[in-house]
Protein backbone atom coordinates (compact mmCIF):
# COMPACT_ATOMS: atom_id res chain seq x y z
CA UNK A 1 86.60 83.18 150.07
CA UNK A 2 87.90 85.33 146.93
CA UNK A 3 90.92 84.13 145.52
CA UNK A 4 93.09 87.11 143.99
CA UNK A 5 94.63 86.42 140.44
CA UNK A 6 96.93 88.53 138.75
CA UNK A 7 96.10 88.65 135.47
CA UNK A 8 99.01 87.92 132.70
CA UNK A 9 99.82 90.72 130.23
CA UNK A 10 98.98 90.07 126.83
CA UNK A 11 102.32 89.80 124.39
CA UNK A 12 102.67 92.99 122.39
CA UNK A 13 101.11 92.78 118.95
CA UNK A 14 103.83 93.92 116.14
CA UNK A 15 102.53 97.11 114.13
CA UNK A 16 102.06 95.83 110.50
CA UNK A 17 104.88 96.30 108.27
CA UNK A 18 107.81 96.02 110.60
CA UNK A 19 110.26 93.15 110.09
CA UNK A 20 110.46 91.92 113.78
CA UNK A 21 113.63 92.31 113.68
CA UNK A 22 115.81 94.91 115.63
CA UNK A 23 117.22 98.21 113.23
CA UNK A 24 121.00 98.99 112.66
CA UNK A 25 122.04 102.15 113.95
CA UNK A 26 124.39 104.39 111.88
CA UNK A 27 127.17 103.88 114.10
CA UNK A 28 126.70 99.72 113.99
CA UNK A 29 126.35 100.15 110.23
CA UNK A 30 129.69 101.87 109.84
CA UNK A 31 131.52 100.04 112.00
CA UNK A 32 130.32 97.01 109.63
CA UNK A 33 131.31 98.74 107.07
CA UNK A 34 134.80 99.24 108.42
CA UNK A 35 134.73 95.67 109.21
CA UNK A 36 134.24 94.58 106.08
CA UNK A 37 136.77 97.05 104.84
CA UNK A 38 139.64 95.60 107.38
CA UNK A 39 138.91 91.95 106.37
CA UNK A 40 139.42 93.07 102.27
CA UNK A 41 142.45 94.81 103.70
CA UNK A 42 143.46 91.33 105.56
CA UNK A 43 142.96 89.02 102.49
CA UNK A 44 144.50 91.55 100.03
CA UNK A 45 148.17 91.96 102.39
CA UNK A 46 147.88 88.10 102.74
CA UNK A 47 147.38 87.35 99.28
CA UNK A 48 149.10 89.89 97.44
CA UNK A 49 145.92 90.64 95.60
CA UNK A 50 144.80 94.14 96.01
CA UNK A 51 141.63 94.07 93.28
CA UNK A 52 138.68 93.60 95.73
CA UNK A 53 139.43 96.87 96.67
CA UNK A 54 140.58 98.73 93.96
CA UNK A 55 138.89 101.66 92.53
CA UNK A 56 137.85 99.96 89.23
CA UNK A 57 136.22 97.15 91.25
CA UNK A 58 134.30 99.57 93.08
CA UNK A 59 133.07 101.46 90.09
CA UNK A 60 132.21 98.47 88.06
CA UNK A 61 130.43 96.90 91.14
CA UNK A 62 128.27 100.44 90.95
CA UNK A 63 127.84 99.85 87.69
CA UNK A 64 126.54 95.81 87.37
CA UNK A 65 124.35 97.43 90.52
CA UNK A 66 122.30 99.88 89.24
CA UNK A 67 120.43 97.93 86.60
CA UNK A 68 120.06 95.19 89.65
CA UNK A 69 118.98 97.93 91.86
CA UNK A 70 116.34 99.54 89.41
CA UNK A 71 115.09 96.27 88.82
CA UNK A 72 114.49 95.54 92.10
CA UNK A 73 112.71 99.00 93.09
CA UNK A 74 110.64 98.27 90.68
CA UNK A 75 109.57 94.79 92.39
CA UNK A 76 109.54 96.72 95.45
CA UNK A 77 106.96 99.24 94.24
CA UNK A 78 105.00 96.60 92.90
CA UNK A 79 105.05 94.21 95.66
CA UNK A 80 103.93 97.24 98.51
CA UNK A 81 100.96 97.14 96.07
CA UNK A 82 100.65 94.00 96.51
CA UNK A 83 101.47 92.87 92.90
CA UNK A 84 103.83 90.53 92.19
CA UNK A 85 105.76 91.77 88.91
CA UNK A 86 108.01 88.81 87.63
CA UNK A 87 107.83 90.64 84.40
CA UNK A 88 110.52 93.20 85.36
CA UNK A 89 112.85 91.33 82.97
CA UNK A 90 110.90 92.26 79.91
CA UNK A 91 110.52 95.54 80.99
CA UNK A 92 114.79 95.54 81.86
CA UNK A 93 114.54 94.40 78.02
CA UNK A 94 111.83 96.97 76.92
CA UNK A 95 114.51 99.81 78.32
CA UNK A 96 117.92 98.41 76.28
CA UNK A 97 115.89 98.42 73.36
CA UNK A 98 113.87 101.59 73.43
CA UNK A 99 117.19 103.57 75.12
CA UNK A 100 119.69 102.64 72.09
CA UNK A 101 117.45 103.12 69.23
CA UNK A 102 115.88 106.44 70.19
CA UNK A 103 119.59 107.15 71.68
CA UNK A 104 121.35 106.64 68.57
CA UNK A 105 118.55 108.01 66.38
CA UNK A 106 117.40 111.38 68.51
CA UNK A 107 119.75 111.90 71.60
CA UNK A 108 120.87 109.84 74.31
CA UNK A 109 118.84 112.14 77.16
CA UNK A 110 115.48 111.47 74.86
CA UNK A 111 116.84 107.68 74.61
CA UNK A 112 116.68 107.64 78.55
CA UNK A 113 113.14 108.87 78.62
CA UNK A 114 111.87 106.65 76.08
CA UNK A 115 113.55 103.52 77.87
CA UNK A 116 111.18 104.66 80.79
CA UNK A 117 108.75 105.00 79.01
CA UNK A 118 108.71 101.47 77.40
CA UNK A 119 109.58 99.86 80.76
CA UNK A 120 106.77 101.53 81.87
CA UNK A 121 104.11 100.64 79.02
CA UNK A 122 105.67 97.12 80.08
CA UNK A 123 103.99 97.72 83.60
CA UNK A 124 101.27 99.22 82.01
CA UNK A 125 100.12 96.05 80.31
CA UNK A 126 100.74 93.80 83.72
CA UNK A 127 98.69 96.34 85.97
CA UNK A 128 95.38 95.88 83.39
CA UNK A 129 96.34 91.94 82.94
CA UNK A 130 96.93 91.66 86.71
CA UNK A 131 94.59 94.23 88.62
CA UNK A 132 92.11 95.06 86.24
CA UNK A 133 91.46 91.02 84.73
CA UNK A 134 92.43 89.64 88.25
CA UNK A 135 94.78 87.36 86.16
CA UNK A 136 97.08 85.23 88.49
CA UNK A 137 100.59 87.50 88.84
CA UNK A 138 102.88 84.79 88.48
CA UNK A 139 101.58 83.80 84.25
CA UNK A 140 101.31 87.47 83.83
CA UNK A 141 105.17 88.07 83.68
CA UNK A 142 106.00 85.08 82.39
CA UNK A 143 103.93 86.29 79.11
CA UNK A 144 105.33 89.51 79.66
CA UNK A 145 109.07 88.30 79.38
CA UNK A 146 108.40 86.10 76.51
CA UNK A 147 106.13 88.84 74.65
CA UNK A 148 108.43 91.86 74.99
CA UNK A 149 111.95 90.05 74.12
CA UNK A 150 110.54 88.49 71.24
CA UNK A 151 108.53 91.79 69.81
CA UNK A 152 112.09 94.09 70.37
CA UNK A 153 114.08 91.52 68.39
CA UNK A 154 111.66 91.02 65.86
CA UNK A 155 111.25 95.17 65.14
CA UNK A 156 115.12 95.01 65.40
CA UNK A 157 115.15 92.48 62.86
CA UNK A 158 112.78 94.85 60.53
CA UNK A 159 114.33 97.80 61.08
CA UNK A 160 118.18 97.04 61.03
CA UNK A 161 118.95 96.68 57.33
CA UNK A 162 118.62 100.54 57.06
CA UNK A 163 121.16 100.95 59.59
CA UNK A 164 123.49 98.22 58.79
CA UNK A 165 126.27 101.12 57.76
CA UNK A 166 126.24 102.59 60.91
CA UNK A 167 126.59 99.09 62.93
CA UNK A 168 123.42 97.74 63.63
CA UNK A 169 123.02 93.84 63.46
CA UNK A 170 119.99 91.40 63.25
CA UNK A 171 120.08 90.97 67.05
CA UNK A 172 121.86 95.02 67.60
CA UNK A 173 121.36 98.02 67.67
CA UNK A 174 123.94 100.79 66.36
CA UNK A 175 126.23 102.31 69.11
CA UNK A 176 124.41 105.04 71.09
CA UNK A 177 126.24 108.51 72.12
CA UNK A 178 127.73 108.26 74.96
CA UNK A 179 126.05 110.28 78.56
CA UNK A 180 128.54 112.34 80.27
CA UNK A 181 129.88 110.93 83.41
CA UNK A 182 131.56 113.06 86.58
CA UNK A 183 134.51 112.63 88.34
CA UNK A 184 135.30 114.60 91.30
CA UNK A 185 138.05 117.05 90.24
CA UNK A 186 141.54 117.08 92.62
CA UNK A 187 139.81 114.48 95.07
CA UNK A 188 140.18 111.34 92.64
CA UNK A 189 143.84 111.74 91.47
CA UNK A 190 144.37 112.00 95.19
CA UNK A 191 142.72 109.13 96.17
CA UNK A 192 144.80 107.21 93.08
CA UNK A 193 147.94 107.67 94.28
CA UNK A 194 147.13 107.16 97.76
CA UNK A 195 145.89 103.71 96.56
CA UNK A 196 148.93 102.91 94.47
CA UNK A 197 150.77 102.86 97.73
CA UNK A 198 148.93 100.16 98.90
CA UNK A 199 149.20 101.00 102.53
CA UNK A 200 147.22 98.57 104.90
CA UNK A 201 143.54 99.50 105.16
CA UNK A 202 144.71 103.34 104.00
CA UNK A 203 144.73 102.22 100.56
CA UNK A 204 141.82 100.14 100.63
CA UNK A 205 139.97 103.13 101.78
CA UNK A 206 141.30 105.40 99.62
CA UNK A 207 140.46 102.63 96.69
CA UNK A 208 136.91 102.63 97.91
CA UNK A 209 136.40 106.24 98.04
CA UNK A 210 138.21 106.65 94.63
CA UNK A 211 136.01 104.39 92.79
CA UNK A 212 132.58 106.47 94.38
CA UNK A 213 134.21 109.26 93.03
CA UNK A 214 135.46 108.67 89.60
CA UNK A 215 133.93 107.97 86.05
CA UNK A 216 130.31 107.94 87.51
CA UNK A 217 127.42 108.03 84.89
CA UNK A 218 124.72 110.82 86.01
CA UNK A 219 122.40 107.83 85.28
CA UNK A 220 124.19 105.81 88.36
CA UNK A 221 123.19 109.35 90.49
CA UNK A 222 119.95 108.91 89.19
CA UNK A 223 119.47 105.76 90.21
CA UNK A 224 121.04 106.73 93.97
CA UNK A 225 118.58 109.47 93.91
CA UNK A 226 115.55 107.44 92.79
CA UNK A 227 116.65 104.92 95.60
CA UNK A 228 116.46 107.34 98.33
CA UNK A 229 113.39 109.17 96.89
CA UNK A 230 111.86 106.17 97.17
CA UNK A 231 112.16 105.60 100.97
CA UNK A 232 111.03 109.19 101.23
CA UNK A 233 107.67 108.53 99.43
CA UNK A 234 106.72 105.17 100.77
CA UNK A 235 107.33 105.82 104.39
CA UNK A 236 107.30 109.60 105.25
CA UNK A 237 104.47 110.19 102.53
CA UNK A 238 100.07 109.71 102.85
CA UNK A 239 100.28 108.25 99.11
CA UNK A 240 102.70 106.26 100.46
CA UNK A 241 100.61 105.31 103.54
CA UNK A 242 98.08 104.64 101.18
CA UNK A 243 100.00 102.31 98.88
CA UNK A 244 101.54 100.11 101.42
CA UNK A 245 98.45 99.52 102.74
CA UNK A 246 97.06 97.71 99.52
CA UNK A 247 99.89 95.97 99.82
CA UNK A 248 99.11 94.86 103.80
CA UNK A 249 95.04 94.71 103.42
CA UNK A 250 93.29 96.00 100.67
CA UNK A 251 90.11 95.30 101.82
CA UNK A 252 90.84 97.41 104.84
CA UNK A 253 92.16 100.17 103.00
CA UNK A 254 88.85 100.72 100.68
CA UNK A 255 86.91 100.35 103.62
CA UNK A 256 88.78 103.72 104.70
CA UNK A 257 88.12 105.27 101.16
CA UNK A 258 91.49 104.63 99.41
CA UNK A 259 91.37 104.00 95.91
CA UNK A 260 92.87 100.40 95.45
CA UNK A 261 92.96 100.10 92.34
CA UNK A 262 94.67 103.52 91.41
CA UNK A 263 97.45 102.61 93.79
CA UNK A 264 97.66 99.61 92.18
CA UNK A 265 98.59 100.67 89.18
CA UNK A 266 100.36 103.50 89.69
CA UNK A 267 103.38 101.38 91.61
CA UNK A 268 102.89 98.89 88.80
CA UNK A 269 103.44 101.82 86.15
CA UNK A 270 106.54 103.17 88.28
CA UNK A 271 108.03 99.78 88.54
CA UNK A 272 107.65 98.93 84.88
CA UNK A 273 109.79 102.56 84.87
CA UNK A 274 112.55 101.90 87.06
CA UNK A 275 113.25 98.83 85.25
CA UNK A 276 113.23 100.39 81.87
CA UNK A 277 116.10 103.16 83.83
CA UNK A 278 118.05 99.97 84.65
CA UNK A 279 117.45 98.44 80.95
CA UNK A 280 119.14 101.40 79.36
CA UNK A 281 121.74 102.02 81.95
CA UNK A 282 122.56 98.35 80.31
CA UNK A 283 122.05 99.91 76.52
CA UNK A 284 123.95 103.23 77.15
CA UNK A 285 126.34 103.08 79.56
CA UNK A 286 127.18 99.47 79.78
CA UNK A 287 127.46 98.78 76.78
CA UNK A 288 126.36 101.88 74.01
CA UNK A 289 124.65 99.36 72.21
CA UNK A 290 121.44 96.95 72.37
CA UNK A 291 122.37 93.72 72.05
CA UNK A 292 119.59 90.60 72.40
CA UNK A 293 119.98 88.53 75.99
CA UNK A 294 122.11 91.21 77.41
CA UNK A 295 119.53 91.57 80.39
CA UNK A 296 121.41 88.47 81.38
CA UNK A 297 118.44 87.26 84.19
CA UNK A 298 118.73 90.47 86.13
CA UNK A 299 115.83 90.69 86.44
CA UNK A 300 115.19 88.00 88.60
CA UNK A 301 118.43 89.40 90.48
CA UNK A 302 116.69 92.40 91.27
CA UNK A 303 113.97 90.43 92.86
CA UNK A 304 115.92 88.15 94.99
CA UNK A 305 117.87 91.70 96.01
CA UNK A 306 115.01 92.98 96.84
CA UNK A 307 113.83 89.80 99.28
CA UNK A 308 116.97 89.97 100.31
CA UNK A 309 116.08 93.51 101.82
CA UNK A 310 112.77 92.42 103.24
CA UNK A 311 111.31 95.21 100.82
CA UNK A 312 113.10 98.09 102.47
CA UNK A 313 115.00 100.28 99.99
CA UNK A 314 117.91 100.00 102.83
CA UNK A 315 118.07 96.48 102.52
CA UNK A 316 117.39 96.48 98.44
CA UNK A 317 120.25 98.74 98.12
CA UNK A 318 122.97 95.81 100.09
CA UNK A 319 121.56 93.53 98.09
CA UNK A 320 122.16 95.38 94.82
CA UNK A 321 125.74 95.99 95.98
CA UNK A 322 126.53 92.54 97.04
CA UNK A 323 124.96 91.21 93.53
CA UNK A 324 126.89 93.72 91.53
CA UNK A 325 130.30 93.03 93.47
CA UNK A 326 130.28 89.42 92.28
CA UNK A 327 129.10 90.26 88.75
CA UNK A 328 131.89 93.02 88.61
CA UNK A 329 134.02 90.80 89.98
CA UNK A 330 133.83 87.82 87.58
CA UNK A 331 133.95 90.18 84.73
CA UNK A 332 136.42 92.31 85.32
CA UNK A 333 139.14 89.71 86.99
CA UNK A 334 138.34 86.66 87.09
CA UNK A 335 141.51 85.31 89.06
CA UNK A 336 140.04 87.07 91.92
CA UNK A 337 137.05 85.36 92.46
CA UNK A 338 139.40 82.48 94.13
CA UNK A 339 140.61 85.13 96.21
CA UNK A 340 136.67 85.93 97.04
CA UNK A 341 136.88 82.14 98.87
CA UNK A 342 138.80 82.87 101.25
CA UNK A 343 136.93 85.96 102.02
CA UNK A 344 133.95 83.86 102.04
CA UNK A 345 135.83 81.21 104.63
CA UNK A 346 136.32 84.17 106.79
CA UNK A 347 133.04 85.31 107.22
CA UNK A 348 131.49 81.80 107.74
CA UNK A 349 134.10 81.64 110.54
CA UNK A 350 133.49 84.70 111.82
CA UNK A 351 129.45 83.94 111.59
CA UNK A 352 130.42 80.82 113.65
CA UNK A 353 131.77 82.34 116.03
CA UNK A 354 129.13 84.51 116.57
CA UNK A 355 126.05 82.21 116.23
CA UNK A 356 128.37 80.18 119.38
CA UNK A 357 128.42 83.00 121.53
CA UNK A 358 124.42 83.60 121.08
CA UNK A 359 124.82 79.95 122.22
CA UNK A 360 123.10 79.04 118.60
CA UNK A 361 125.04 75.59 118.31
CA UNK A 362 123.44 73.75 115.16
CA UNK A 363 123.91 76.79 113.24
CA UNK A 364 127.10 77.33 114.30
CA UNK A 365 128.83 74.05 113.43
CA UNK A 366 127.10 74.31 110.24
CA UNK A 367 128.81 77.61 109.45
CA UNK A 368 132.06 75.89 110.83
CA UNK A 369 132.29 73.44 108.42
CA UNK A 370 131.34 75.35 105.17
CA UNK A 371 134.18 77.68 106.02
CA UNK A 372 136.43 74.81 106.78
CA UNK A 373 135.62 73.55 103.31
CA UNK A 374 135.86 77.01 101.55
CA UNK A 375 139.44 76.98 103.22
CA UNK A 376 140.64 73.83 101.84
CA UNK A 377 138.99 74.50 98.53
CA UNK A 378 140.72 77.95 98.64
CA UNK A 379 143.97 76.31 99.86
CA UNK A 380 144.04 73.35 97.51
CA UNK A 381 143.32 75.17 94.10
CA UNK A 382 144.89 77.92 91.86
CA UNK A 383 141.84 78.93 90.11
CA UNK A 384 138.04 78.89 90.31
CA UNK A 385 136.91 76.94 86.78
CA UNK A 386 135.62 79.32 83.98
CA UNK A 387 131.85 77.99 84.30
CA UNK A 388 131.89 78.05 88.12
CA UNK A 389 133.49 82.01 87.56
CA UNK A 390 130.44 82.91 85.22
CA UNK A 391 127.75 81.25 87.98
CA UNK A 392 129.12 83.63 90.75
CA UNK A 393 126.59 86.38 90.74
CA UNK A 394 123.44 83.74 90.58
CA UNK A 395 125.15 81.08 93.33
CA UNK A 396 125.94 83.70 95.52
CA UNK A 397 122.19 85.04 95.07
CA UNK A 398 121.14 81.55 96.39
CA UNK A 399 123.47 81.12 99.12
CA UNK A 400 122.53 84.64 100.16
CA UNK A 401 118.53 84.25 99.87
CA UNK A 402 118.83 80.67 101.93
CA UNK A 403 120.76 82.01 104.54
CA UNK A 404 118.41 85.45 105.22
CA UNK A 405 115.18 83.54 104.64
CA UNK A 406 114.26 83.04 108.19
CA UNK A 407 113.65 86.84 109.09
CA UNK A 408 112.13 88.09 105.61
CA UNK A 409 108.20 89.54 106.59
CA UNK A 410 106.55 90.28 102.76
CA UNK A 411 103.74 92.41 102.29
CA UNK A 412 100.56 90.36 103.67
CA UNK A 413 98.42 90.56 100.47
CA UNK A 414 101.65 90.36 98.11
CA UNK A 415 100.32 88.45 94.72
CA UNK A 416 96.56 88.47 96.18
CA UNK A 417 93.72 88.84 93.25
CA UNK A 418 92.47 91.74 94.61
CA UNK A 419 88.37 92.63 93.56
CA UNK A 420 86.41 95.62 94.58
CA UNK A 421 84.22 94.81 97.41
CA UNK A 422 85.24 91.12 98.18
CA UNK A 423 85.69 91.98 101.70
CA UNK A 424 81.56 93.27 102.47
């Protein structure tokens, strides 16, 4: 007697490189956005305090994010290669250096090239320590951001007694000419005095809009364009077929006659250059003058963005933002970042709420009482404490890579010593 069995269906196998996870539509994604935009809105009319929104926030925020943003590109580059750049802060420090001095002494446009440049002789040297010596990723940038600090502050050092008249310092540079900056003509005063009225949600709008609009530096564009460019080369591209695919299995990919090593190094190359953008973004438009330290760890910021974004220029780009909001933030008005606790209390509650109707309990509790404790801190205090103020970009990078690490999917050979022929 045959006994009939119905076989069971084997579980799907995820294509390589997807997250898992399901994609945001455009309409889900704006209707976040205009979430987000009604809860500002909310906390501003409540509190009286209208700056989260304003159009200077939302510039400055564009600005502290572009040098996060370029920084993390670069990592993202890299790390599709499979190469794990820590280095990108040296390069960062390789642009403010080479992009004042060759600003101030030729032009600012040649200063911006050179920056890439030396951001990208900064990759340079950690694609041949990395993928040609097979040295291990991680002790490659670390050299690299000890080596390239110390070697611009010691030319500096050299070099600045000739230009002491002009401004330059032992740890300086002189200022650097400015690069023009557009503002949309007739739309931006509009937007102003729309703003000034501070109408619910209108203004806040208008505010947001205003700052996208007004004062932006063409390298900020730059950086937008780079950002999208990117997405357009490494997924709707062969070389960018190729590339990710070192990054996923190299082994595999020379088997099918793809040049590893060339890839390699030319996303190493590229993200040494992106980082060296972001470095004189810091130099020229920041600040119009090199200044030792000024890199201020963003590096490192770029990277979390980046994991942050589960190496997806989409995600890279929130990341960026988010980053560059608190550093704007803290800078720019500092009484606001107790304001920036309740809006933090809100969206834990909200995030409660949610995680308890997905019937996620644990998680939800847990979200429940951190925004029970943001809302007595918030309701209990004047004032966030100066030091606490300054830590606000780098705590919220923590509390923001510990609560996404769960559904973050890195390349599969990311910071692998990759040798020709190890797989035959």
């Amino acid at each position: 007697m045959s006994t009939a069995t119905a076989s069971r269906p084997k579980p799907a196998v995820k294509a390589p490189g997807t997250s898992g996870g399901k994609k945001l539509s455009l309409p889900v994604i704006l209707l976040l956005i205009a979430g987000a935009l009604l809860l500002l809105a909310a906390v501003g009319a409540a509190t009286g305090n209208h700056s989260l929104t304003s159009s200077g926030q939302v510039t400055g925020a564009l600005g502290a994010a572009v040098p996060i943003g370029m920084a993390g590109l670069g990592g993202l580059w890299a790390e599709r290669a499979g190469v794990v750049n820590i280095g990108l802060e040296g390069m960062l420090v390789a642009g403010t250096f080479a992009g004042a001095w060759v600003g101030y002494l030729v032009n600012p446009w040649v200063g911006l090239l050179a920056a890439i440049a030396a951001g990208a002789l900064g990759g340079l040297l950690h694609a041949v320590i990395t993928v040609g010596f097979g040295v291990d990723h991680i002790v490659s940038g670390v050299g690299i951001n000890l080596l390239i600090p110390g070697i611009c502050l010691y030319v500096n050092r050299i070099y600045y007694e000739d230009y002491r008249a002009a401004g330059a310092g032992a740890s300086m540079s002189p200022p650097t000419p400015a690069l023009p900056t557009i503002t949309v003509p007739g739309l931006s005063p509009w937007l102003s005095t729309i703003e000034g009225h501070h109408w619910f949600f209108v203004s806040d709008v208008a505010g947001v809009l205003g700052g996208l609009v007004t004062n932006l530096s063409v390298v900020t564009l730059v950086a937008a364009a780079l950002l999208v460019g990117s997405y357009f080369v490494l997924w709707r591209t062969t070389f960018g077929l190729r590339l990710r695919s070192c990054g996923e299995n190299p082994t595999a990919a020379e088997s099918l006659g793809v040049n590893v090593y060339k890839y390699k190094y030319i996303a190493v190359i590229a993200s040494g250059g992106f980082a060296g953008l972001g470095g004189a973004y810091l130099s020229m438009v920041a600040a119009s003058i090199y200044r030792d330290g000024q890199t201020g760890g963003r590096g490192y910021i770029g990277l979390a963005a980046m994991i942050f974004g589960n190496w997806l220029p989409g995600g890279l780009a929130t990341g960026a933002g988010l980053f560059g909001f608190t550093d704007s933030l803290q800078l720019r008005d500092p009484d606001s970042v107790h304001v920036l606790i309740l809006v933090i209390a809100l969206v834990l509650a909200l995030l409660a709420l949610w995680q308890g109707y997905r019937r996620r309990f644990v998680p939800a509790v847990g979200s429940l009482v951190a925004a029970v404790a943001m809302g007595v801190w918030f309701g209990t205090t004047d004032a966030v404490p100066r030091p606490l103020i300054v830590a606000t970009p780098y705590v919220i990078t923590l509390v923001v890579l510990a609560l996404s690490a769960q559904r973050l999917r890195p390349p599969k050979a990311d910071g692998q010593i990759y040798r020709k022929g190890q797989g035959k």
